[in-house]
C-alpha atoms as a PDB file:
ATOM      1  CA  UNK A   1     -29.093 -22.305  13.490  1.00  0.00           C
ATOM      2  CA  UNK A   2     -25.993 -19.799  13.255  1.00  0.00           C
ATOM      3  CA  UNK A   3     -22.625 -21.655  13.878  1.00  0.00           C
ATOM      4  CA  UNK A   4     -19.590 -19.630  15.857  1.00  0.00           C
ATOM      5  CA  UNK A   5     -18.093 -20.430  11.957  1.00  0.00           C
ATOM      6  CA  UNK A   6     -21.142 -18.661  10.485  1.00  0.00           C
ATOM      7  CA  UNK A   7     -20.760 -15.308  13.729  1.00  0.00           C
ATOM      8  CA  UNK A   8     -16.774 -15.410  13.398  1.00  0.00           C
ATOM      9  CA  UNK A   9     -15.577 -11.917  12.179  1.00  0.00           C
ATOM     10  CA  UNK A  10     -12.055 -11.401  11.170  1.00  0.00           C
ATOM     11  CA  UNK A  11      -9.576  -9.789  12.809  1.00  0.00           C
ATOM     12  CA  UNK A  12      -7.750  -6.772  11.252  1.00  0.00           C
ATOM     13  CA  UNK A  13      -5.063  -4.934  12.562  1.00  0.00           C
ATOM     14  CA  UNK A  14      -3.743  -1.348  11.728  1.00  0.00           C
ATOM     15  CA  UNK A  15       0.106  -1.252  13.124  1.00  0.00           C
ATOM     16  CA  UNK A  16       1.769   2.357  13.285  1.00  0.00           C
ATOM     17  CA  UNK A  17       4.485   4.403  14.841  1.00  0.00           C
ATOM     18  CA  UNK A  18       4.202   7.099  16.522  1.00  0.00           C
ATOM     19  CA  UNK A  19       4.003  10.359  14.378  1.00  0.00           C
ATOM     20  CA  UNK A  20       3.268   8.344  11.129  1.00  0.00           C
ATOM     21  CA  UNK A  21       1.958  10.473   8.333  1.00  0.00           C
ATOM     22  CA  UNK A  22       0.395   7.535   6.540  1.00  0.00           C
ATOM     23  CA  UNK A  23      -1.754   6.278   9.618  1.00  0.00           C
ATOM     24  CA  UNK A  24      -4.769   8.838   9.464  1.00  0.00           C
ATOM     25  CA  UNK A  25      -5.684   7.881   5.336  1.00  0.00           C
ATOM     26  CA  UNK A  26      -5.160   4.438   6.044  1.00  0.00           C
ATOM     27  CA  UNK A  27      -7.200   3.922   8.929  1.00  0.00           C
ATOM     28  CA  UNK A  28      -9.811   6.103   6.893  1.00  0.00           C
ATOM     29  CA  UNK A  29      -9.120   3.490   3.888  1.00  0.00           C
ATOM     30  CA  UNK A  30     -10.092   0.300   6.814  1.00  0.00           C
ATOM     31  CA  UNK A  31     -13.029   2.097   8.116  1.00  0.00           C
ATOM     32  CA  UNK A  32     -14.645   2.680   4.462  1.00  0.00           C
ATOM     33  CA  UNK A  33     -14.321  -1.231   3.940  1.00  0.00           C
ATOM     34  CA  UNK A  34     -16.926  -0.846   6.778  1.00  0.00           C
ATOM     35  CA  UNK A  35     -14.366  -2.424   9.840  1.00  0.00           C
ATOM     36  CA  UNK A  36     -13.466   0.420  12.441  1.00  0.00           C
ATOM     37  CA  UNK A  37      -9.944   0.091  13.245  1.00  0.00           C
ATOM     38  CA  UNK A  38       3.090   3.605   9.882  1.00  0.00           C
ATOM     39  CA  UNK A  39       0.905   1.147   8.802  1.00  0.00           C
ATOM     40  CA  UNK A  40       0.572  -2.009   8.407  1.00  0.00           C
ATOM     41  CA  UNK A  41      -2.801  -3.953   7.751  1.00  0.00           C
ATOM     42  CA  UNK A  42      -3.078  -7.120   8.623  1.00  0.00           C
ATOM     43  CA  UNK A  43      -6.700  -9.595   8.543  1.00  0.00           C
ATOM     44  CA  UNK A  44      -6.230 -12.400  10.781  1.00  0.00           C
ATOM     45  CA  UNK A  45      -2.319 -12.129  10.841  1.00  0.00           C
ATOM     46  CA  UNK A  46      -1.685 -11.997   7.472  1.00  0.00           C
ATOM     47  CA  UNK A  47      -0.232  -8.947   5.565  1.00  0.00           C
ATOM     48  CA  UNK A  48      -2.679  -7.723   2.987  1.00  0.00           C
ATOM     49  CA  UNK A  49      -0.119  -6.543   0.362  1.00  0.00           C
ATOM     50  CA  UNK A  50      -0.084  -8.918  -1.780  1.00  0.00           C
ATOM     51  CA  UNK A  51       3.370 -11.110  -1.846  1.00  0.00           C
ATOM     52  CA  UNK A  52       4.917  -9.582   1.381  1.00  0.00           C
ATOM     53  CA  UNK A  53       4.947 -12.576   3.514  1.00  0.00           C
ATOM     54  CA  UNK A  54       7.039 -13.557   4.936  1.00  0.00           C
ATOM     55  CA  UNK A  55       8.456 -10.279   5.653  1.00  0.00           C
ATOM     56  CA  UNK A  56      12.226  -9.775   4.503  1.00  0.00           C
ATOM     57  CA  UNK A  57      12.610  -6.555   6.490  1.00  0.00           C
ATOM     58  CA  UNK A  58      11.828  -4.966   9.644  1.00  0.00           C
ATOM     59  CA  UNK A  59      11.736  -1.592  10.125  1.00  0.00           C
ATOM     60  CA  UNK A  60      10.551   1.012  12.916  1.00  0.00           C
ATOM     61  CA  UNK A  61       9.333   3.487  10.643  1.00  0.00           C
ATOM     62  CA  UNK A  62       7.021   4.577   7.833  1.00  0.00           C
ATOM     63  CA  UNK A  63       6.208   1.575   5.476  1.00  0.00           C
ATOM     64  CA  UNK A  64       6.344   2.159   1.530  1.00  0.00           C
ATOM     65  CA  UNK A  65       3.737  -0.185  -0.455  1.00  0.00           C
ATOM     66  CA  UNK A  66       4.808  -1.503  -3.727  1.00  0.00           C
ATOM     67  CA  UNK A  67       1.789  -0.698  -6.113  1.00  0.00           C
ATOM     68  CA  UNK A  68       2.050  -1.190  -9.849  1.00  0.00           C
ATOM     69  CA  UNK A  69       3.558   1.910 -11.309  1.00  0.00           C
ATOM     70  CA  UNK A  70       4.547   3.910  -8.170  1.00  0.00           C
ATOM     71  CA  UNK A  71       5.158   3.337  -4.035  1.00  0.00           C
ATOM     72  CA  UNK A  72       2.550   4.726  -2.003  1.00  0.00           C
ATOM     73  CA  UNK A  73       2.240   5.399   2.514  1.00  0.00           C
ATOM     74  CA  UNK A  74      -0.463   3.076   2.561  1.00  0.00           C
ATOM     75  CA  UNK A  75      -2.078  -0.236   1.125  1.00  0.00           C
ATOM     76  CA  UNK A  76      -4.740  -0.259  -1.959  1.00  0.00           C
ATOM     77  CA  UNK A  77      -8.033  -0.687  -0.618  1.00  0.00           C
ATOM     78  CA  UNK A  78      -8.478  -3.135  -3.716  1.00  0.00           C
ATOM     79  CA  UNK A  79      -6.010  -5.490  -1.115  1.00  0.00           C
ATOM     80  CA  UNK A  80      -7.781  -4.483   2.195  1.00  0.00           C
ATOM     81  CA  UNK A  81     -11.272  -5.665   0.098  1.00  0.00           C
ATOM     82  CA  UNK A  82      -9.129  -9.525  -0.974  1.00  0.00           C
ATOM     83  CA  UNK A  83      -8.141  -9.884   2.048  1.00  0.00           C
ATOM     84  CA  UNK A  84     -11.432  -9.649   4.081  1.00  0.00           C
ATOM     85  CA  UNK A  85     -12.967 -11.872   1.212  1.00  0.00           C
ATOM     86  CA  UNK A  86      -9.558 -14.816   1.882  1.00  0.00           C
ATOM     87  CA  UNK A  87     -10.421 -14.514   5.581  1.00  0.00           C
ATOM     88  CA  UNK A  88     -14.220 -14.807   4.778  1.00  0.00           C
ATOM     89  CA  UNK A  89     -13.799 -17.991   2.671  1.00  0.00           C
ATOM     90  CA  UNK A  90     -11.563 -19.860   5.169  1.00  0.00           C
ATOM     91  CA  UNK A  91     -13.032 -22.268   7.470  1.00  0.00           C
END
C-alpha cells in the first residue's frame, strides 16, 4: 500500500521579474533535475542556497548567488539536487 507520505512530491518554485536575464538558464537548470518549473528557487518554501534563510534583503530585481570563488545569476544545481533530497527525507 502507497501512503499520501510515500505519493507526496515537493513543491519547487522558480520566482522572477519581469525581463530577468538569469530566469531562462535557471529554469533550464530545474527542469534537468527532472521537475518542470530573477530567480529564486525555492523546494517546499525553503531557499535552496545554502545559508540564505532567513533572508536579510529584499530586492525587486536580479538576484546574485554567492558561490565559492565568484557570484553567479543563478543557483548551483549541486543546491537545487540537496534540496530535493532535504525535502525527500522529511516526513
Amino acid at each position: 500500500m502507497v501512503t499520501d507520505q510515500a505519493r507526496r512530491r515537493p513543491v519547487i518554485e522558480v520566482l522572477f521579474v519581469q525581463d530577468c536575464p538569469h530566469y531562462p538558464a535557471t529554469l533550464a537548470l530545474v527542469e534537468r533535475v527532472r521537475f518542470a518549473g530573477s530567480p529564486t528557487v525555492r523546494v517546499d518554501g525553503h531557499d535552496v542556497e545554502p545559508g540564505s534563510e532567513p533572508a536579510t534583503e529584499h530586492v525587486l530585481g536580479c538576484r546574485l548567488y554567492r558561490l565559492e570563488h565568484r557570484f553567479a545569476g543563478q543557483p548551483e544545481e549541486r543546491w537545487v539536487r540537496e534540496a530535493l533530497q532535504r525535502a525527500a527525507g522529511r516526513d
